[in-house]
Each structure stands twice: as C-alpha cells, then as structure tokens.
PDB file of N, CA and C in Angstrom:
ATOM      1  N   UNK A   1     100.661  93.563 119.744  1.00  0.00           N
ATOM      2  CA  UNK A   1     100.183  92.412 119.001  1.00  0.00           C
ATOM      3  C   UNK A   1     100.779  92.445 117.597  1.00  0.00           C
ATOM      4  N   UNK A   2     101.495  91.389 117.000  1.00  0.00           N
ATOM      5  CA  UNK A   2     101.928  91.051 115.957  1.00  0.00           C
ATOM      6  C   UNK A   2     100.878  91.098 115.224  1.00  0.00           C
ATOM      7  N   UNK A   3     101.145  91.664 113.724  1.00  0.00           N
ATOM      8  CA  UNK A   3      99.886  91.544 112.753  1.00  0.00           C
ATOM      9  C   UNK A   3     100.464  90.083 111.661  1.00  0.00           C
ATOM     10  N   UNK A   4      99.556  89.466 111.180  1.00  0.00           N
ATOM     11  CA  UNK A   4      99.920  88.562 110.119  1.00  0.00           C
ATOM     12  C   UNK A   4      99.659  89.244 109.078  1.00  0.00           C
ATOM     13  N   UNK A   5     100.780  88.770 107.899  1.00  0.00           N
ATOM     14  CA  UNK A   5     100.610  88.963 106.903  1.00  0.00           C
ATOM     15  C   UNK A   5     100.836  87.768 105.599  1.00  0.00           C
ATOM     16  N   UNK A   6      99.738  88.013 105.156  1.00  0.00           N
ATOM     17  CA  UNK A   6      99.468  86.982 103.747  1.00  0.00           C
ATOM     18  C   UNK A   6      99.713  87.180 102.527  1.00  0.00           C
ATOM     19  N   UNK A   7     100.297  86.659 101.597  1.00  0.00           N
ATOM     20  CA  UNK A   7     100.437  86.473 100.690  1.00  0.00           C
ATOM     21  C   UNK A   7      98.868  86.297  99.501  1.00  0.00           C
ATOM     22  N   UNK A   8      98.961  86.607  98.174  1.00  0.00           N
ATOM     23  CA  UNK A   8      97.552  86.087  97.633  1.00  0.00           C
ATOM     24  C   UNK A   8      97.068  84.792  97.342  1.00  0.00           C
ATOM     25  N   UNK A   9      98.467  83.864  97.446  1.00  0.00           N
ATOM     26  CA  UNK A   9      98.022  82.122  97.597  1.00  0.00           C
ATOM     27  C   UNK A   9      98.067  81.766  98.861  1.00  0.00           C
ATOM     28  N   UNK A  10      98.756  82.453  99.977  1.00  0.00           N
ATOM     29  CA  UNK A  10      98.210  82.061 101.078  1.00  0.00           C
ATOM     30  C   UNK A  10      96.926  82.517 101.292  1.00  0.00           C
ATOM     31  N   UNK A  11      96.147  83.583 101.137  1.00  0.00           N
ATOM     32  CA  UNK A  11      94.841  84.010 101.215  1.00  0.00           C
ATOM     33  C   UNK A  11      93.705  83.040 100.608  1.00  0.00           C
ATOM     34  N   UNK A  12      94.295  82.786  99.317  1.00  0.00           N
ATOM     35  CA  UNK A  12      93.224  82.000  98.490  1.00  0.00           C
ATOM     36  C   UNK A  12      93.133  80.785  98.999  1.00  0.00           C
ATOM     37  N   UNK A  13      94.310  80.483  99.553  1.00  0.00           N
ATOM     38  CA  UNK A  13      93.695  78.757 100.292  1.00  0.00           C
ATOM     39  C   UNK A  13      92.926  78.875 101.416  1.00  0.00           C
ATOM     40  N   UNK A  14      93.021  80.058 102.595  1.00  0.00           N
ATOM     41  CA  UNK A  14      92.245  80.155 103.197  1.00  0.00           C
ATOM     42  C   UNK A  14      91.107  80.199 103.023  1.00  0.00           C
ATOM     43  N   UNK A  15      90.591  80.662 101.904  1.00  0.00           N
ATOM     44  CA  UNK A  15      89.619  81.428 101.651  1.00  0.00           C
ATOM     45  C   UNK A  15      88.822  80.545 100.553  1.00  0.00           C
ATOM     46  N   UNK A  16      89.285  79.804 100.132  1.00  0.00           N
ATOM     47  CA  UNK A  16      88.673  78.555  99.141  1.00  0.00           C
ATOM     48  C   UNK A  16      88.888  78.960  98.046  1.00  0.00           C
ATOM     49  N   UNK A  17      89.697  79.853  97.404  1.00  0.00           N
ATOM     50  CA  UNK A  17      89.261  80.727  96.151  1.00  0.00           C
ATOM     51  C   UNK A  17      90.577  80.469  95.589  1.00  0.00           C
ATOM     52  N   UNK A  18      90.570  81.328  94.146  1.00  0.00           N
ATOM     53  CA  UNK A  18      92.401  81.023  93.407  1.00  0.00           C
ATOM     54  C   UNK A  18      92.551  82.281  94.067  1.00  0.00           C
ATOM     55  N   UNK A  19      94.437  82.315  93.681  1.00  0.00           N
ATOM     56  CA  UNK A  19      94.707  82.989  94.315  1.00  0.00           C
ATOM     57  C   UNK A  19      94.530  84.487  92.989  1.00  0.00           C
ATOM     58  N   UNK A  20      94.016  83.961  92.109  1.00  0.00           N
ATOM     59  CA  UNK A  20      93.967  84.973  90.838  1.00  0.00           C
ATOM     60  C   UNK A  20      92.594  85.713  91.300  1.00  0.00           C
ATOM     61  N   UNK A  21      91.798  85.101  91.977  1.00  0.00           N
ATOM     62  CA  UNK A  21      90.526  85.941  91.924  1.00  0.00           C
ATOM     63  C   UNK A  21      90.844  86.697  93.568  1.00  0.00           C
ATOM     64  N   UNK A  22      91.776  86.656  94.177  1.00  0.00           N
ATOM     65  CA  UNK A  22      92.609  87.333  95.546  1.00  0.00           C
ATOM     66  C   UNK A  22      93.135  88.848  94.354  1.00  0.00           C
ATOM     67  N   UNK A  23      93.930  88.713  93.328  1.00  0.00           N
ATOM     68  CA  UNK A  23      94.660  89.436  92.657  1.00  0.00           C
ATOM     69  C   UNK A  23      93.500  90.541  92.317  1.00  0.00           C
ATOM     70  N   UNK A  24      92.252  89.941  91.647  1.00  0.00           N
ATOM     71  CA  UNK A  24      91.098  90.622  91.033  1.00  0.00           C
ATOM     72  C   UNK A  24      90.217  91.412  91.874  1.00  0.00           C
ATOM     73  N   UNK A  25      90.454  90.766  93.356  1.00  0.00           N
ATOM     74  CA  UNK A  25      89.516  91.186  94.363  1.00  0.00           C
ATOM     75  C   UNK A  25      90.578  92.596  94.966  1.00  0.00           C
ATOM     76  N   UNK A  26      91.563  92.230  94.829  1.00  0.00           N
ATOM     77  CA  UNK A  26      92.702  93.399  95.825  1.00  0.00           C
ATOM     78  C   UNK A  26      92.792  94.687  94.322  1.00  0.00           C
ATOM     79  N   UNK A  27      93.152  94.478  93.358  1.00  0.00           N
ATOM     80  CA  UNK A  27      92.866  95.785  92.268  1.00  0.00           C
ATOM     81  C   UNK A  27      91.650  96.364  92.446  1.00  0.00           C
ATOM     82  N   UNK A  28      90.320  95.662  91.958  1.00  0.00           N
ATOM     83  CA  UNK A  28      89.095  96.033  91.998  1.00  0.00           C
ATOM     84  C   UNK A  28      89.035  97.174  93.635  1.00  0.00           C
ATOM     85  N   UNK A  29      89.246  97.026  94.852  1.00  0.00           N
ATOM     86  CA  UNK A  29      88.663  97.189  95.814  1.00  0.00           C
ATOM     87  C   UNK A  29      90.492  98.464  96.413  1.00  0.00           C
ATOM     88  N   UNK A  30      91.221  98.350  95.268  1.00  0.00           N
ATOM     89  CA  UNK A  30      92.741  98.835  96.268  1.00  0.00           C
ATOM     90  C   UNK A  30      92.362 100.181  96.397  1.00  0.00           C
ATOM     91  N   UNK A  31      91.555 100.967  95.607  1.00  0.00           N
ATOM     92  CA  UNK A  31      91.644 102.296  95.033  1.00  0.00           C
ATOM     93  C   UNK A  31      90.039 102.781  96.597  1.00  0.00           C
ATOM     94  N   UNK A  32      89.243 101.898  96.766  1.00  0.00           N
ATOM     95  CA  UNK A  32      87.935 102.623  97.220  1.00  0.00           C
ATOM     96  C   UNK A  32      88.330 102.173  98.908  1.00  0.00           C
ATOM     97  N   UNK A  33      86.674 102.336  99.453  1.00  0.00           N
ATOM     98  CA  UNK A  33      86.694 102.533 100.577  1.00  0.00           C
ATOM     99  C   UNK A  33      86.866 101.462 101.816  1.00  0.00           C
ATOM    100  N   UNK A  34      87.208 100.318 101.053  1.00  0.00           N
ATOM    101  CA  UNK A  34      87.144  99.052 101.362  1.00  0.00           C
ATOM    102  C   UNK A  34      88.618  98.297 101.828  1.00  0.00           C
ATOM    103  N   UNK A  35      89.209  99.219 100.586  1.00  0.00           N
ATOM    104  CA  UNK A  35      91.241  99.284 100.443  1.00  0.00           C
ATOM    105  C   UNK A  35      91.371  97.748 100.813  1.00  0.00           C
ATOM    106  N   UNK A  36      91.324  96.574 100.295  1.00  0.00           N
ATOM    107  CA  UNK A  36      91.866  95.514 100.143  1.00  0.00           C
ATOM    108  C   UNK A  36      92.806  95.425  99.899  1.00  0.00           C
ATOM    109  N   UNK A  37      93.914  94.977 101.173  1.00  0.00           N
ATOM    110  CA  UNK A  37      95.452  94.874  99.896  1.00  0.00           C
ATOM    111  C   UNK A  37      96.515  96.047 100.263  1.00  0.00           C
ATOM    112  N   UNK A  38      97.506  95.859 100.132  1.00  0.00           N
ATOM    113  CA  UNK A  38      98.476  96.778  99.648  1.00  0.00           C
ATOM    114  C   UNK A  38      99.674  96.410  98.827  1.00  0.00           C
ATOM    115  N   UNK A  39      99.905  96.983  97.576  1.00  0.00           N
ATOM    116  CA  UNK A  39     101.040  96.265  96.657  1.00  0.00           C
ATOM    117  C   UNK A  39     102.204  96.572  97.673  1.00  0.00           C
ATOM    118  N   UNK A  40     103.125  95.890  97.101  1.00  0.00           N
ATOM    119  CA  UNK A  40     104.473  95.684  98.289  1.00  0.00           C
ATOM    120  C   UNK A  40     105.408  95.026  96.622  1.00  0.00           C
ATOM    121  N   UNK A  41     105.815  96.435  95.124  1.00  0.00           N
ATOM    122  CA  UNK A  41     106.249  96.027  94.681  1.00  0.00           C
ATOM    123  C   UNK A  41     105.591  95.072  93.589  1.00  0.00           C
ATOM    124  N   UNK A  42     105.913  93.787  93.391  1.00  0.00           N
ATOM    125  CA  UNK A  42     105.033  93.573  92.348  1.00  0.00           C
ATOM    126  C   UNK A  42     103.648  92.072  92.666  1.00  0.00           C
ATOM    127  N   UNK A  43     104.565  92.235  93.933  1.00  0.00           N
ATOM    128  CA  UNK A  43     103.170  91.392  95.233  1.00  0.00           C
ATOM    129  C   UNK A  43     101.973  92.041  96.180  1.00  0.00           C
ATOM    130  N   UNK A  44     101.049  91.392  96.021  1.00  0.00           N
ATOM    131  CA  UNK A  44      99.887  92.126  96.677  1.00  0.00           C
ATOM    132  C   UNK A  44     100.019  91.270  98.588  1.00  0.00           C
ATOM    133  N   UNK A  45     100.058  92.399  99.136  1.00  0.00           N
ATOM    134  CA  UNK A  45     100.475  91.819 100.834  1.00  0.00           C
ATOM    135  C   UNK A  45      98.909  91.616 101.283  1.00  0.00           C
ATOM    136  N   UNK A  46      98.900  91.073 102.119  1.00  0.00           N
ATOM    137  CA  UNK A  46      97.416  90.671 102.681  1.00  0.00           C
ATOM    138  C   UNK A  46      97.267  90.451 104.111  1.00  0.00           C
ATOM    139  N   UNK A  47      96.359  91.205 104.684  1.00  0.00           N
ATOM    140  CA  UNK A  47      96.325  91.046 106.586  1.00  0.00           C
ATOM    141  C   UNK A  47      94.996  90.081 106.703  1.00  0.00           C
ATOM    142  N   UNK A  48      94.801  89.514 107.662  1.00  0.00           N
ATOM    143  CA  UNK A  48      93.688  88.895 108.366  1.00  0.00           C
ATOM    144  C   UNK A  48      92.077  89.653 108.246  1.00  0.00           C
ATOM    145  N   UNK A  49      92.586  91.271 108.692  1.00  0.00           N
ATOM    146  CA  UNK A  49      91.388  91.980 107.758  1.00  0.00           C
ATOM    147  C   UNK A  49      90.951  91.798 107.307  1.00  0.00           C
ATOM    148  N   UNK A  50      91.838  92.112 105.719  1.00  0.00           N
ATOM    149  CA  UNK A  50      91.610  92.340 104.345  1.00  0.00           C
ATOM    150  C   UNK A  50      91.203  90.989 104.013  1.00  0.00           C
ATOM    151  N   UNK A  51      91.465  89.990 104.696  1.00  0.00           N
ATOM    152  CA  UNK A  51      90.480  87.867 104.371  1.00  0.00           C
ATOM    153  C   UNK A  51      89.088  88.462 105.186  1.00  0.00           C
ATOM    154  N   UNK A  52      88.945  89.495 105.924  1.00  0.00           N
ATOM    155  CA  UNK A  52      87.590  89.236 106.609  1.00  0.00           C
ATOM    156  C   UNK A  52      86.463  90.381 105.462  1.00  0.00           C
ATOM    157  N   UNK A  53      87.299  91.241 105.465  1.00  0.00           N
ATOM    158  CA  UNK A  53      86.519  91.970 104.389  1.00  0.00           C
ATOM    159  C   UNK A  53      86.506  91.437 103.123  1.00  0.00           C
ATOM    160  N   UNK A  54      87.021  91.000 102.541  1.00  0.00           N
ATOM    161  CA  UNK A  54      86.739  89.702 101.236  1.00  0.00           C
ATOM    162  C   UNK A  54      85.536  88.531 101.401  1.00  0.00           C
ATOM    163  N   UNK A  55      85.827  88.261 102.701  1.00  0.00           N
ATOM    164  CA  UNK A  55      84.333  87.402 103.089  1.00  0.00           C
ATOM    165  C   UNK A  55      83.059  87.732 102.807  1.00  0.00           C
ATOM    166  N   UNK A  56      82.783  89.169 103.613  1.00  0.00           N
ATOM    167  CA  UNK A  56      82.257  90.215 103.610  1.00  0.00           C
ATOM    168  C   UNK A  56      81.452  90.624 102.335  1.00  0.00           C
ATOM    169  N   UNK A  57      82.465  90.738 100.899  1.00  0.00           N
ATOM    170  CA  UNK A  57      82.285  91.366  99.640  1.00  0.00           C
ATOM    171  C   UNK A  57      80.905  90.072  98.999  1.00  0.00           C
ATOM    172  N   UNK A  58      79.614  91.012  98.630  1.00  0.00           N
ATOM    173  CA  UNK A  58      78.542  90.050  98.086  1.00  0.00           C
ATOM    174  C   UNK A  58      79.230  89.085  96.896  1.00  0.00           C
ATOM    175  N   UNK A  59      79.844  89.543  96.002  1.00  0.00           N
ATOM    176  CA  UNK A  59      80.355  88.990  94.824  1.00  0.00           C
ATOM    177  C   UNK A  59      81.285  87.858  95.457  1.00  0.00           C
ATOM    178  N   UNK A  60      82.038  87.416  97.008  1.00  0.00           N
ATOM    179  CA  UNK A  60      82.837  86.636  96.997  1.00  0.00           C
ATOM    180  C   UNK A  60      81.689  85.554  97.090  1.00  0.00           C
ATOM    181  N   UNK A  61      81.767  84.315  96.494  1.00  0.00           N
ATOM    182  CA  UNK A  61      81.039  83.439  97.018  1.00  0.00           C
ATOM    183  C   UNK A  61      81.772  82.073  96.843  1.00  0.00           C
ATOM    184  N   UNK A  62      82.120  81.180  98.038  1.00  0.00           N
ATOM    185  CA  UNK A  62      82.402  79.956  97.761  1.00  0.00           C
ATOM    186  C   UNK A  62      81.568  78.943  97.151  1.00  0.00           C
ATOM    187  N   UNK A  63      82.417  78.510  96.524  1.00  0.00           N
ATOM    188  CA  UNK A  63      81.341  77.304  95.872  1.00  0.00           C
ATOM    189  C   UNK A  63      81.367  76.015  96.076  1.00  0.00           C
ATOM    190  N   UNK A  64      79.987  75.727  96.580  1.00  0.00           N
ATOM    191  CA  UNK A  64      79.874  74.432  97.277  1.00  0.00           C
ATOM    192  C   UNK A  64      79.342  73.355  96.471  1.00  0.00           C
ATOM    193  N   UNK A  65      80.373  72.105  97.040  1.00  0.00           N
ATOM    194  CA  UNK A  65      80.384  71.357  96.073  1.00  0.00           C
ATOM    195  C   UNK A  65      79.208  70.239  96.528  1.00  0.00           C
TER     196      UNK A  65
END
C-alpha cells in the first residue's frame, strides 16, 4: 500500500486550519510521543496519520462558523 504524503497547506485545507497553525502543531508535538511530522529539509512532510492525530489533539479545534 502506497502511503500519502502531505504537505502543511495541503494538510491545512484538509483540515480547516492555516497551514501556519499545521507548522505550530508539527514543532510543538515533533520532539514527544505523538511525533507529528517529519522535517524533510526546510518543509514539514505530512502522512494521513499525522491529519488523524492532529484531529485527535484537544487544542485542535475547528471553528464553526
């Protein structure tokens, strides 16, 4: 099985969010047990996962309009 991989503005559109608070969410979380993310250079790479565990995170919250 092919894995996808995302970008942090492709993530953030999925995900309803900027892609700056993708940037904030993948630093905050790169280092612990959660590992959001992997830099790839001076881009943060992103799997289907790492959008489900962002869902996941209490602090993500979409905002409904």
């Amino acid at each position: 099985m092919q894995q996808l991989f995302l970008t942090t503005a492709e993530a953030a559109k999925a995900l309803g969010v900027t892609d700056a608070r993708i940037r904030q969410l993948c630093i905050q979380y790169s280092q612990t047990t959660k590992n959001i993310g992997k830099k790839h250079g001076h881009v943060w790479i992103l799997t289907e996962a790492d959008c489900e565990k962002i869902r996941e995170l209490p602090e993500f919250r979409k905002k409904i309009a």
